[in-house]
Protein backbone atom coordinates (compact mmCIF):
# COMPACT_ATOMS: atom_id res chain seq x y z
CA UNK A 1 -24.45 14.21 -113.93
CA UNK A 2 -24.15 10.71 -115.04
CA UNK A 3 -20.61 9.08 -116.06
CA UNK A 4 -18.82 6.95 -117.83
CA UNK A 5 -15.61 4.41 -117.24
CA UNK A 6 -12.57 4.90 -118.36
CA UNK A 7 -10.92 1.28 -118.62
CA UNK A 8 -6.91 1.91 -118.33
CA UNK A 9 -4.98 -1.40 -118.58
CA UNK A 10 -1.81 -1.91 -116.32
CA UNK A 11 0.97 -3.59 -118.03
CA UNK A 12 2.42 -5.00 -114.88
CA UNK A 13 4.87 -7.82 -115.92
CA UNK A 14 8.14 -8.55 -114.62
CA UNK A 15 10.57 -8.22 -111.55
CA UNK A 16 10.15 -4.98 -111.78
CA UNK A 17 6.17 -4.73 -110.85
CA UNK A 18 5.99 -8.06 -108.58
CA UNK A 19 5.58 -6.26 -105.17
CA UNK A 20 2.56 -4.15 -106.81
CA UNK A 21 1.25 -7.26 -107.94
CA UNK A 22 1.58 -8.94 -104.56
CA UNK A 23 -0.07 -5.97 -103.18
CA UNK A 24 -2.93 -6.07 -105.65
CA UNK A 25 -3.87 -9.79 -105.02
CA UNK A 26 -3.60 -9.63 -101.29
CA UNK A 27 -6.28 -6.27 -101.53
CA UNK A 28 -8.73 -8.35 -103.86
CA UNK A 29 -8.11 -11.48 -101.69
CA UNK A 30 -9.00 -9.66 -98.54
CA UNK A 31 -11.90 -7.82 -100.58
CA UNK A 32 -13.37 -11.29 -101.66
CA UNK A 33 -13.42 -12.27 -98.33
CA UNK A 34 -15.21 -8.86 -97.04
CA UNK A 35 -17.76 -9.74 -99.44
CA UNK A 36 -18.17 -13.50 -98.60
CA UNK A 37 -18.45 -12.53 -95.11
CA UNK A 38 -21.02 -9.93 -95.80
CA UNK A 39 -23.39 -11.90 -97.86
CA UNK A 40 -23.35 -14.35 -95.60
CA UNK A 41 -24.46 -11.82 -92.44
CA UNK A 42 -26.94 -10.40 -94.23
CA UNK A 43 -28.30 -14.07 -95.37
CA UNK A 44 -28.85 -14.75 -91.65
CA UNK A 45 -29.84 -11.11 -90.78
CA UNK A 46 -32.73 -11.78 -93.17
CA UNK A 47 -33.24 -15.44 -92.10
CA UNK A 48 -33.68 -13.93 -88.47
CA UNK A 49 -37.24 -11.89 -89.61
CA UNK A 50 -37.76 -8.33 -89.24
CA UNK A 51 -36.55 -5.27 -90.71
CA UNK A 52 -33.15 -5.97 -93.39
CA UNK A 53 -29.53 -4.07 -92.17
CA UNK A 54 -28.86 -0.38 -93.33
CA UNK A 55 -26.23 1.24 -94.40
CA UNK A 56 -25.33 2.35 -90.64
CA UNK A 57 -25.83 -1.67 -89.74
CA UNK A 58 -23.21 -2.92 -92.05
CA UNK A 59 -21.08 -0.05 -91.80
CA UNK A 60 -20.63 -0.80 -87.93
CA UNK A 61 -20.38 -4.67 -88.54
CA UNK A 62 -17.54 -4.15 -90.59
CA UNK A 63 -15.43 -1.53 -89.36
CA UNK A 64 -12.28 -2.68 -88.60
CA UNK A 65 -12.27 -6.00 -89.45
CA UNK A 66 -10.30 -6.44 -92.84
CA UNK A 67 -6.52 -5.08 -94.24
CA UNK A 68 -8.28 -2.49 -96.23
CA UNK A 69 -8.87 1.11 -96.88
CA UNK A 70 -11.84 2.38 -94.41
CA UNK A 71 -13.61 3.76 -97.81
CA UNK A 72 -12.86 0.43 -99.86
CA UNK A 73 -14.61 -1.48 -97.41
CA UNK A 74 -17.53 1.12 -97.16
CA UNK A 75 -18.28 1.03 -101.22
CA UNK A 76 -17.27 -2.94 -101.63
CA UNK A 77 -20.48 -3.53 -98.95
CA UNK A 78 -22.83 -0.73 -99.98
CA UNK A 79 -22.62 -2.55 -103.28
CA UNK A 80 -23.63 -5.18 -101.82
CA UNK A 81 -26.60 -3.54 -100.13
CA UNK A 82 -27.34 -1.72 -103.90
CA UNK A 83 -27.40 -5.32 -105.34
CA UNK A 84 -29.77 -6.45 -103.04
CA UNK A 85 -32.20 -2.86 -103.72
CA UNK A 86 -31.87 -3.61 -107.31
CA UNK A 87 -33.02 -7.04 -107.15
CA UNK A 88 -35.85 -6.70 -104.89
CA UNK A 89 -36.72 -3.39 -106.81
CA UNK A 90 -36.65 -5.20 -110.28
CA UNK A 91 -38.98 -8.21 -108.28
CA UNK A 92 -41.88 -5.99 -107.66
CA UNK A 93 -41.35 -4.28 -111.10
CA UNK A 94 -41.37 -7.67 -113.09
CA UNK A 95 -43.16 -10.24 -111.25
CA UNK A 96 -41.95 -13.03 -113.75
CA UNK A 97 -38.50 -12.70 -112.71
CA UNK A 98 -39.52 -14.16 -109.44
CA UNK A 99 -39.33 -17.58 -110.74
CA UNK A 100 -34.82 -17.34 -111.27
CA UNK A 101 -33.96 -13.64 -109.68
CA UNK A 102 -32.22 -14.54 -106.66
CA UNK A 103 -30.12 -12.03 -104.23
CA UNK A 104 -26.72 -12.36 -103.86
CA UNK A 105 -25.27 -15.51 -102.44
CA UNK A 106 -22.49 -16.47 -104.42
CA UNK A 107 -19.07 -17.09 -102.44
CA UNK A 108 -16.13 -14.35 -104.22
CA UNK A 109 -12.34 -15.33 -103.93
CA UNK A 110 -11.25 -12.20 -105.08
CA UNK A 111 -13.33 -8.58 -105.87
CA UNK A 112 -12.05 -5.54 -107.47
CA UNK A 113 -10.63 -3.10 -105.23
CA UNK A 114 -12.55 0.27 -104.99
CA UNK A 115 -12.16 4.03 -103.83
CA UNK A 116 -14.19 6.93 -104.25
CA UNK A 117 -12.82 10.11 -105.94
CA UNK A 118 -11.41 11.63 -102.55
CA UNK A 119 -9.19 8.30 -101.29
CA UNK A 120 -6.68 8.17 -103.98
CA UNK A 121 -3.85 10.79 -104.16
CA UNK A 122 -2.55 12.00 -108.20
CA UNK A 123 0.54 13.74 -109.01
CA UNK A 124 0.16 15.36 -112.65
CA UNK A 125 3.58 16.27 -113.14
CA UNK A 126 5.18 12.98 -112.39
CA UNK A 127 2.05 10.84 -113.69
CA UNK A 128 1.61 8.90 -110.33
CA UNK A 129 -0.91 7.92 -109.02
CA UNK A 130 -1.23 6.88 -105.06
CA UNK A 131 -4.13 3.76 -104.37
CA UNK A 132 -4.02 3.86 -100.00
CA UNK A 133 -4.51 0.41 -98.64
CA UNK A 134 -5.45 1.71 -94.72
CA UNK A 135 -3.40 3.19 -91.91
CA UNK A 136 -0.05 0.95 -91.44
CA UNK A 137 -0.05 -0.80 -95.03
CA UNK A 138 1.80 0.06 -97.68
CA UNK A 139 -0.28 2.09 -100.55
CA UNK A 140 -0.23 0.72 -104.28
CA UNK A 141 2.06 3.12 -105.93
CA UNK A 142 1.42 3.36 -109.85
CA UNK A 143 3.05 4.97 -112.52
CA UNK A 144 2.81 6.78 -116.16
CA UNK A 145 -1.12 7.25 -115.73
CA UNK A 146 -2.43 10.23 -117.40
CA UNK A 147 -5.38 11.47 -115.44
CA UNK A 148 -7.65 14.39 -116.91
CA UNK A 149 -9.86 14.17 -114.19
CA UNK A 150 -9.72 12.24 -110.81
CA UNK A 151 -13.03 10.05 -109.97
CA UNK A 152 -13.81 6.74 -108.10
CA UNK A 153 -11.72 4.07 -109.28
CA UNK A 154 -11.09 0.49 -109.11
CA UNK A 155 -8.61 -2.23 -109.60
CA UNK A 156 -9.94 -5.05 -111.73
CA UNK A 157 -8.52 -8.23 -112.59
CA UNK A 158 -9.95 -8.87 -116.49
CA UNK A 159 -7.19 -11.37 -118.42
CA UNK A 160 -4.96 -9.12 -116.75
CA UNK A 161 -4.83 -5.74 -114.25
CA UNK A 162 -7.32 -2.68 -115.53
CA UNK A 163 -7.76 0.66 -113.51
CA UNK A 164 -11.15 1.66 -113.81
CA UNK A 165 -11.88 5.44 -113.27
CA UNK A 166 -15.07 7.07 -113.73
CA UNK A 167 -15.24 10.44 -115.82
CA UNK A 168 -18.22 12.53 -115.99
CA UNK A 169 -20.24 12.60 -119.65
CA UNK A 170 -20.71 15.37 -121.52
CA UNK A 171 -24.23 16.98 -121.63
CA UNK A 172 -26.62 14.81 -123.73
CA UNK A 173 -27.21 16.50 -127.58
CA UNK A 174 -30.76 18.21 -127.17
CA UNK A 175 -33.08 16.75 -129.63
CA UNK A 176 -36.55 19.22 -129.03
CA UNK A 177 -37.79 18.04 -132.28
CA UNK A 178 -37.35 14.29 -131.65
CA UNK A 179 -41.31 12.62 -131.02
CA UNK A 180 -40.78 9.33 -132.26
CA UNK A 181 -40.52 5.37 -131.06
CA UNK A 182 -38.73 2.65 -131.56
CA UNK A 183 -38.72 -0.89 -129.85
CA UNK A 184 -35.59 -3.06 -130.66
CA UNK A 185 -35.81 -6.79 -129.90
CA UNK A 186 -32.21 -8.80 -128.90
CA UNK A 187 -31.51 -12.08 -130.37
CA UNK A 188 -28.18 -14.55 -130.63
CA UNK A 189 -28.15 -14.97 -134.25
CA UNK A 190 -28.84 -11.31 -135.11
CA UNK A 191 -27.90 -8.90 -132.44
CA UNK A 192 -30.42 -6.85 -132.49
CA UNK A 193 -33.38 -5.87 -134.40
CA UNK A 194 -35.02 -2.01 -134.51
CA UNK A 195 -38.04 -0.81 -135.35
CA UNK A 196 -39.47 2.66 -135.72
CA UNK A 197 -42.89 3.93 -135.52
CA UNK A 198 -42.61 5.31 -138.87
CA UNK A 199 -42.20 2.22 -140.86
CA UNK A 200 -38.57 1.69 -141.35
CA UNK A 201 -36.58 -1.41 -139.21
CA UNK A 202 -32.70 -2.41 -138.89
CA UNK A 203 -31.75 -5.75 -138.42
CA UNK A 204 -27.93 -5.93 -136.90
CA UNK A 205 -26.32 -9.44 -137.73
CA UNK A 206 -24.41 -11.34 -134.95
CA UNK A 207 -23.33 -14.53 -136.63
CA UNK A 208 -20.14 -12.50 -136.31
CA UNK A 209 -19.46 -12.79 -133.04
CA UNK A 210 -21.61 -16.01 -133.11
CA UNK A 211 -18.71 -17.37 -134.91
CA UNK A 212 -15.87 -15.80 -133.15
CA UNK A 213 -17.37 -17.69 -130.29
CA UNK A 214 -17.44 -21.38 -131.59
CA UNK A 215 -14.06 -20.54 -132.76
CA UNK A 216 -13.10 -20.60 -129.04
CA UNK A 217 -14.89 -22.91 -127.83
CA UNK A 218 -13.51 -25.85 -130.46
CA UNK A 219 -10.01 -24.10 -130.11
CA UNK A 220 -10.31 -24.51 -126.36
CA UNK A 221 -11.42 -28.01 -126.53
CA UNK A 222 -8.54 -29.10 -128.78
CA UNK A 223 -5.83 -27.19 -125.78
CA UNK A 224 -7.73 -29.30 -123.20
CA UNK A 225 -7.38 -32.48 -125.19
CA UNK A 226 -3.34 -31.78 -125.33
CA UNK A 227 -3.41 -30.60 -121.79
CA UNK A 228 -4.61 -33.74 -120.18
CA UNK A 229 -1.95 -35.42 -121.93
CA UNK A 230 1.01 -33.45 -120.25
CA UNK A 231 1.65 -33.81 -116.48
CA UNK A 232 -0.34 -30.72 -115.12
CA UNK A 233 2.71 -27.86 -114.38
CA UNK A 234 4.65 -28.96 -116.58
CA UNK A 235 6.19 -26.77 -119.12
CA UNK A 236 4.47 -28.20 -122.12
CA UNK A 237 0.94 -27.88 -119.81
CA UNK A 238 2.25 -24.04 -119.10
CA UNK A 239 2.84 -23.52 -122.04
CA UNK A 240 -0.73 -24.81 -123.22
CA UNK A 241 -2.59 -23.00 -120.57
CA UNK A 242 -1.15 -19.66 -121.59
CA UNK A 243 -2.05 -20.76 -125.28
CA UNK A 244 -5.34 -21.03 -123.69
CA UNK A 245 -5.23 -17.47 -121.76
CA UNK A 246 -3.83 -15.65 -124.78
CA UNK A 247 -6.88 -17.44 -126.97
CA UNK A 248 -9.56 -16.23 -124.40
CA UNK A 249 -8.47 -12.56 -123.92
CA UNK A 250 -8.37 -12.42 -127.50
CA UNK A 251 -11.92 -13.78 -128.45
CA UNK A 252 -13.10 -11.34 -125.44
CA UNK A 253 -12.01 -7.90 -127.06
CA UNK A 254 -13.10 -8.82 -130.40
CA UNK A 255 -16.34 -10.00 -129.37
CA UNK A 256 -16.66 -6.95 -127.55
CA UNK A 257 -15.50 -4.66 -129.89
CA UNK A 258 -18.24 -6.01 -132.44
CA UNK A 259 -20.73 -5.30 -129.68
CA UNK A 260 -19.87 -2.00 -129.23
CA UNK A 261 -20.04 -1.67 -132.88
CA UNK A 262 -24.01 -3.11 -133.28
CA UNK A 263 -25.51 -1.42 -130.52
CA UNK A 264 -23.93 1.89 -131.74
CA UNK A 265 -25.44 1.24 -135.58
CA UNK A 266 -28.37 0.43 -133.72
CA UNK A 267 -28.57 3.90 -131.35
CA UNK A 268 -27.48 5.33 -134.76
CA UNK A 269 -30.32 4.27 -136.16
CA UNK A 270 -32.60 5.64 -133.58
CA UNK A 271 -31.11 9.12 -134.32
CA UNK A 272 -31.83 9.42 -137.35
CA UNK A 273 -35.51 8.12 -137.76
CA UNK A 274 -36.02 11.02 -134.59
CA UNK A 275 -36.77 8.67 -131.76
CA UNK A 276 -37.40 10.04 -128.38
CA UNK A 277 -38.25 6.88 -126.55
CA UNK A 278 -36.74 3.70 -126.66
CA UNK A 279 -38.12 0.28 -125.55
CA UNK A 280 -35.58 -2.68 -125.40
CA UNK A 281 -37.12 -5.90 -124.98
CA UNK A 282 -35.36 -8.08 -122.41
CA UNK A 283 -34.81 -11.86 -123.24
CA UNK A 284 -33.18 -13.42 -119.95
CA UNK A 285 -35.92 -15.24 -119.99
CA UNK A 286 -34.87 -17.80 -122.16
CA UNK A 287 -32.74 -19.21 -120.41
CA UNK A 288 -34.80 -21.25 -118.71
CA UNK A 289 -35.63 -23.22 -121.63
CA UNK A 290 -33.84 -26.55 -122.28
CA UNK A 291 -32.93 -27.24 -125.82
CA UNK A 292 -30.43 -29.53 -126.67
CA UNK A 293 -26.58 -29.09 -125.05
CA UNK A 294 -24.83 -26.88 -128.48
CA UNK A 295 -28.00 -24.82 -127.95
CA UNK A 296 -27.71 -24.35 -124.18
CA UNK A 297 -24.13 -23.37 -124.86
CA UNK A 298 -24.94 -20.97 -127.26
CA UNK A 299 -27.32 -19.17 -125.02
CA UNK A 300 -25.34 -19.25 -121.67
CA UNK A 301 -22.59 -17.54 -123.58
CA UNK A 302 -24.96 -14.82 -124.82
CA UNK A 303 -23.98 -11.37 -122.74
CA UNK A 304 -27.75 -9.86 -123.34
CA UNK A 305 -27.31 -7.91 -119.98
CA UNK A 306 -23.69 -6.56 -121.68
CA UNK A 307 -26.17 -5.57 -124.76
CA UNK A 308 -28.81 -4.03 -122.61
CA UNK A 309 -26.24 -1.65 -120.28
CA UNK A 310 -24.61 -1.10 -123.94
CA UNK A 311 -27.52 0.25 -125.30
CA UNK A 312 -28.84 2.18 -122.42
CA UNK A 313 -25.70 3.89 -121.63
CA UNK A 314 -25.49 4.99 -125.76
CA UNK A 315 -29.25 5.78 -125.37
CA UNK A 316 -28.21 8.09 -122.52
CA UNK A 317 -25.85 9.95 -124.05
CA UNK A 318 -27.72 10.15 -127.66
CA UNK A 319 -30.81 11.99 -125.31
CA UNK A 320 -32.96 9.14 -125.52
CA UNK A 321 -35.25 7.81 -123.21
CA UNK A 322 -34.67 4.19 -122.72
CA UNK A 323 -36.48 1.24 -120.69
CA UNK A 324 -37.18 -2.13 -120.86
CA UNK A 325 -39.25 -5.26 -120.33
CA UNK A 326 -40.52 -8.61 -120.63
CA UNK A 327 -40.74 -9.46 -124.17
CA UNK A 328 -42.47 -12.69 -123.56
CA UNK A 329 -44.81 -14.49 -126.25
CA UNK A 330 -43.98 -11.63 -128.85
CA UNK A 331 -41.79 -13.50 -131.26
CA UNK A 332 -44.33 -16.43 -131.57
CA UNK A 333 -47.54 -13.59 -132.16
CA UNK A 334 -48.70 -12.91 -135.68
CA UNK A 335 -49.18 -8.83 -136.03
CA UNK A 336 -51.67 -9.33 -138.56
CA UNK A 337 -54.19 -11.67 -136.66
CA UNK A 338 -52.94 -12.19 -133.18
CA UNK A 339 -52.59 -15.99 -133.67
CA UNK A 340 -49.94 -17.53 -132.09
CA UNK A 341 -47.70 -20.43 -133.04
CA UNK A 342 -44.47 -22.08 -132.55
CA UNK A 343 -41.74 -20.35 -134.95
CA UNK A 344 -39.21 -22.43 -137.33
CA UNK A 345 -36.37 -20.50 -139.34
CA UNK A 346 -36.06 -17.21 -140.03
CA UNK A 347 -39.42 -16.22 -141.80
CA UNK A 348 -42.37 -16.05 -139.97
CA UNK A 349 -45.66 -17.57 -141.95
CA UNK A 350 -49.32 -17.14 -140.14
CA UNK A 351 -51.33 -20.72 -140.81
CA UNK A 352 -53.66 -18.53 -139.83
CA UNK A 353 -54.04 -15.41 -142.06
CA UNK A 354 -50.93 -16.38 -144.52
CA UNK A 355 -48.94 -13.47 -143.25
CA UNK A 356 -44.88 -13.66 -143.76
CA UNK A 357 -42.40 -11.33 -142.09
CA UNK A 358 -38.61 -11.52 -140.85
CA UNK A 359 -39.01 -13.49 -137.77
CA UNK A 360 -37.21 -10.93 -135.75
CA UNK A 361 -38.84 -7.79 -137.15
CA UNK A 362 -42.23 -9.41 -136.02
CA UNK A 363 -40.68 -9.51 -132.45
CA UNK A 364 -39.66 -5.75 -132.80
CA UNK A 365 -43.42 -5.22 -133.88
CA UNK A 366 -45.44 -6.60 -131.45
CA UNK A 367 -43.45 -5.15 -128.56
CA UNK A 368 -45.07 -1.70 -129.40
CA UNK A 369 -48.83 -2.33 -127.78
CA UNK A 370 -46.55 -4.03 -124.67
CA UNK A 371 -44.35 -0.79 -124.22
CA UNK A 372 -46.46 1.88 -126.13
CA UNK A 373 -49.97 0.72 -126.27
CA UNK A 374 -50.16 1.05 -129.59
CA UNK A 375 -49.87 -0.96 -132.72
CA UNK A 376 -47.67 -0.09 -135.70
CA UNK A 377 -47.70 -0.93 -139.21
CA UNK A 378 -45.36 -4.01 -140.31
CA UNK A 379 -42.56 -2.55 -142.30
CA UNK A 380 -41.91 -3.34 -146.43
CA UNK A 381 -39.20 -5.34 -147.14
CA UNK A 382 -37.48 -2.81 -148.82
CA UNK A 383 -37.73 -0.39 -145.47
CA UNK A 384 -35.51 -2.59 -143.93
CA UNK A 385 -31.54 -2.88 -143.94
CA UNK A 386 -29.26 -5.47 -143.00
CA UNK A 387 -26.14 -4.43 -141.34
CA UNK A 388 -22.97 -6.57 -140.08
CA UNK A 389 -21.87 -4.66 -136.91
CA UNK A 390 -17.90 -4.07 -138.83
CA UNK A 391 -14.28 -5.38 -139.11
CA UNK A 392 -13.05 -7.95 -136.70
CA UNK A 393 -10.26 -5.69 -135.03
CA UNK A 394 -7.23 -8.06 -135.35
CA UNK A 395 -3.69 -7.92 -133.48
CA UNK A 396 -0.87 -6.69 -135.44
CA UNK A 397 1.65 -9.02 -136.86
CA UNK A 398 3.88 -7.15 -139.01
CA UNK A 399 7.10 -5.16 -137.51
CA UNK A 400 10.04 -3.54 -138.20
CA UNK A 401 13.28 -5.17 -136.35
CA UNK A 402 16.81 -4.64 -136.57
CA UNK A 403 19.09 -8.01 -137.52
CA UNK A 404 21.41 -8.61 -134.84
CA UNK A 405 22.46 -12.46 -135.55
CA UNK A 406 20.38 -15.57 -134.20
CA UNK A 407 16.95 -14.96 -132.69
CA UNK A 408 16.44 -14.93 -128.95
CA UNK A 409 13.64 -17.54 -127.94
CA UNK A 410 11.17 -19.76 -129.65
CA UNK A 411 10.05 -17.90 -132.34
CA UNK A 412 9.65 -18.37 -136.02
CA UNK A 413 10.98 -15.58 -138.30
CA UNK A 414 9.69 -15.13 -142.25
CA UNK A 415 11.80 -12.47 -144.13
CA UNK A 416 9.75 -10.39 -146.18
CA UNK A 417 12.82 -8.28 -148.27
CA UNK A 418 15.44 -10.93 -149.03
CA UNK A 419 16.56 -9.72 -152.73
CA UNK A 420 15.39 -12.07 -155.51
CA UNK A 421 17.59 -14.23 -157.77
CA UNK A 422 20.80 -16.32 -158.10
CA UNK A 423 23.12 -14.71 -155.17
CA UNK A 424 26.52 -12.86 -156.17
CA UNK A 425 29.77 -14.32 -156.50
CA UNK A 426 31.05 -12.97 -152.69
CA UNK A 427 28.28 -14.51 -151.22
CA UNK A 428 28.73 -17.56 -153.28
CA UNK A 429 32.06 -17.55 -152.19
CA UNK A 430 31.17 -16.68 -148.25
CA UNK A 431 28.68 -19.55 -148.29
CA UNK A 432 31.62 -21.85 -149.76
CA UNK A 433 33.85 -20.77 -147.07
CA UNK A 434 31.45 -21.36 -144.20
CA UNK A 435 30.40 -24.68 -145.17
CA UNK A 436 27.01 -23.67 -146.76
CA UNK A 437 26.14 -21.31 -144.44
CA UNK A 438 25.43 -18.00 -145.17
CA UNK A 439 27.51 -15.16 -143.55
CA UNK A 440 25.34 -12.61 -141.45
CA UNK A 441 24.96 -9.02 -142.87
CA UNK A 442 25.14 -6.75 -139.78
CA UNK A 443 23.30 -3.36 -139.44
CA UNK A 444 20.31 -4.27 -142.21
CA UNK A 445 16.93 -3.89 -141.33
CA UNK A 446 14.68 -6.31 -142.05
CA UNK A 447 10.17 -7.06 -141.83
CA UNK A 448 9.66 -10.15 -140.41
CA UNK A 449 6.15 -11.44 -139.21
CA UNK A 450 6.13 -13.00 -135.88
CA UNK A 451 4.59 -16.63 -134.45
CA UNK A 452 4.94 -17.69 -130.96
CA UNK A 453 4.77 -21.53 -130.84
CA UNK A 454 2.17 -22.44 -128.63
């Protein structure tokens, strides 16, 4: 049965919550180091020629050695050994991928700390939840978690503590009457571009989150400016870092929010034109190709693995049969005559045959004889529809507070339901008495919009 993650975030803050936290980033510190440690042995185990370590190899090279749980340990290196399957797997699969694929090597300070479903220990009634750290350490003790069902989990560290746990999906919607194919080609600008074998396309913008994105990125150069100005710790360069933090974490769940959004209109889409199989072309290729530094940016900030797992898992759970592939030389291919050229803008014009077409619906086209071996007809304009993947979910500003004198803090109040017009004579006469100040009005309640300075 195949599952899903539940993401649960931890709101650990204060006095209260420091020894969990202390306990939490001495697990993932000792974790990082299990997995330094283990990349490295099985670097030289490889380096030494003949057959590569086993589960049972690494199991017995790493029992006992490191302040964690005898089943965290287990998982944290047979990931390491599934990493290395899957790479040498999709190697012999996709022989271009030779040229950048590399196995793991990259030194971790900290990793996420994992059990399977047995390890941890959940008490409904009392909504606690028991995360064992090994015999003689103290266990991570969390509570107010709601569990329906108890899987494998894990502690991550994403702009703050999440507890992953994995639920099983519900059964996959049958679809017997479902024949059809559709290829859908990733790209930056739009997101995603679908095509069916019955004529019809979508094209899913992503100047969206193309813009969220430079947003942060000229927001975060401006905080660095200012921050090399202050003495580093500081309060003004705390206070600019955790401008910076906030600004990140933001960007990050509305960026991902929009992606959820566009590969769902897209697996939407695949419903309801009755697809059965699904080709996604994959474009990591790309990024091998130098093109100026904004347009290097732009594509090492592209997540097009997020958008591939994103669209499989949906695929998945719509009943759809999904795989994918190079995509290589089909965006610069003309589906009328085959000639190929070198592609500026949007619209795509043969020199050849005089063809024009959406630049990325051509891509979409031309990956049918690569995944299906056979050719399609190029859809009318007016068979395709332009989509933006939805609202930007933003944080909400407006609350309802009780006046009790003076705010606490740095922050910036703006009454909303101050009463209009000259004031009466009593408070005239309060404000005279006070020296122009106006008296405070206890017990009123009051909207006010709140600004943290940065």
């Amino acid at each position: 049965m195949s599952q899903s993650v539940r993401i649960i975030p931890l709101p650990l803050k204060g006095p209260k919550h420091a020894r969990t936290r202390r306990l939490l980033r001495e697990g993932q510190l000792e974790a990082g180091r299990l997995w330094t440690d283990a990349v490295a042995w099985h670097r030289e185990r490889r380096a030494a020629g003949g057959r590569w370590p086993d589960r049972n190899e690494i199991h017995a090279w790493s029992k006992g050695r490191y302040a964690l749980h005898s089943q965290t340990v287990q998982r944290t290196v047979y990931r390491l050994l599934e990493n290395v399957e899957a790479t040498m797997t999709r190697r012999r699969n996709e022989p271009a991928t030779r040229r950048w694929l590399r196995l793991p090597w990259r030194e971790k300070r900290f990793q996420p700390l994992v059990w399977p479903a047995q390890a941890p220990s959940y008490d409904p009634d009392r909504e606690r939840l028991v995360l064992p750290m090994g015999r003689g350490r103290p266990s991570i003790v969390l509570t107010g978690i709601r569990l329906e069902t108890v899987g494998a989990m894990s502690v991550v560290w994403n702009d703050g503590y999440e507890l992953h746990v994995a639920v099983p999906d519900p059964a996959p919607t049958a679809r017997p009457e479902a024949t059809g194919r559709v290829t859908i080609d990733l790209g930056e600008i739009h997101l995603g571009t679908a095509v069916s074998d019955t004529g019809r396309g979508l094209v899913v913008s992503g100047r969206g989150i193309r813009a969220k994105k430079r947003y942060r990125n000229k927001e975060l150069g401006r905080l660095a400016c200012a921050q090399r100005r202050a003495t580093e710790g500081s309060r003004r360069w705390r206070r600019l870092q955790k401008a910076k933090n906030a600004l990140k974490a933001r960007i990050r769940r509305q960026v991902r929010d929009l992606r959820h959004k566009a590969t769902r209109q897209l697996i939407d889409f695949c419903v309801e034109v009755g697809a059965a199989e699904l080709f996604i072309g994959d474009p990591r290729g790309v990024r091998r190709n130098r093109c100026g530094r904004k347009h290097n940016q732009r594509i090492s900030q592209w997540e097009m693995g997020t958008d591939l797992r994103y669209l499989e898992e949906k695929a998945r759970k719509a009943g759809i049969r999904s795989f994918s592939g190079d995509e290589r030389g089909t965006s610069s291919t003309c589906p009328g005559c085959g000639h190929r050229q070198k592609v500026r803008g949007r619209d795509w014009r043969c020199r050849s045959c005089g063809f024009t077409g959406h630049r990325d619906v051509v891509g979409a086209v031309n990956m049918f004889p690569l995944a299906f071996g056979t050719k399609v007809t190029f859809p009318r304009p007016q068979d395709v529809t332009y989509l933006q993947p939805g609202p930007v979910r933003r944080a909400r500003r407006a609350v309802v507070a009780q006046d009790t004198g003076p705010s606490a803090g740095n922050r910036r109040r703006r009454f909303t339901n101050l009463p209009d017009g000259p004031p009466s004579a009593e408070t005239a006469k309060a404000v005279s008495a006070r020296g122009g100040r106006k008296p405070r009005v206890p017990d009123t309640v009051r909207h006010w919009e709140e600004t943290p300075y940065l």
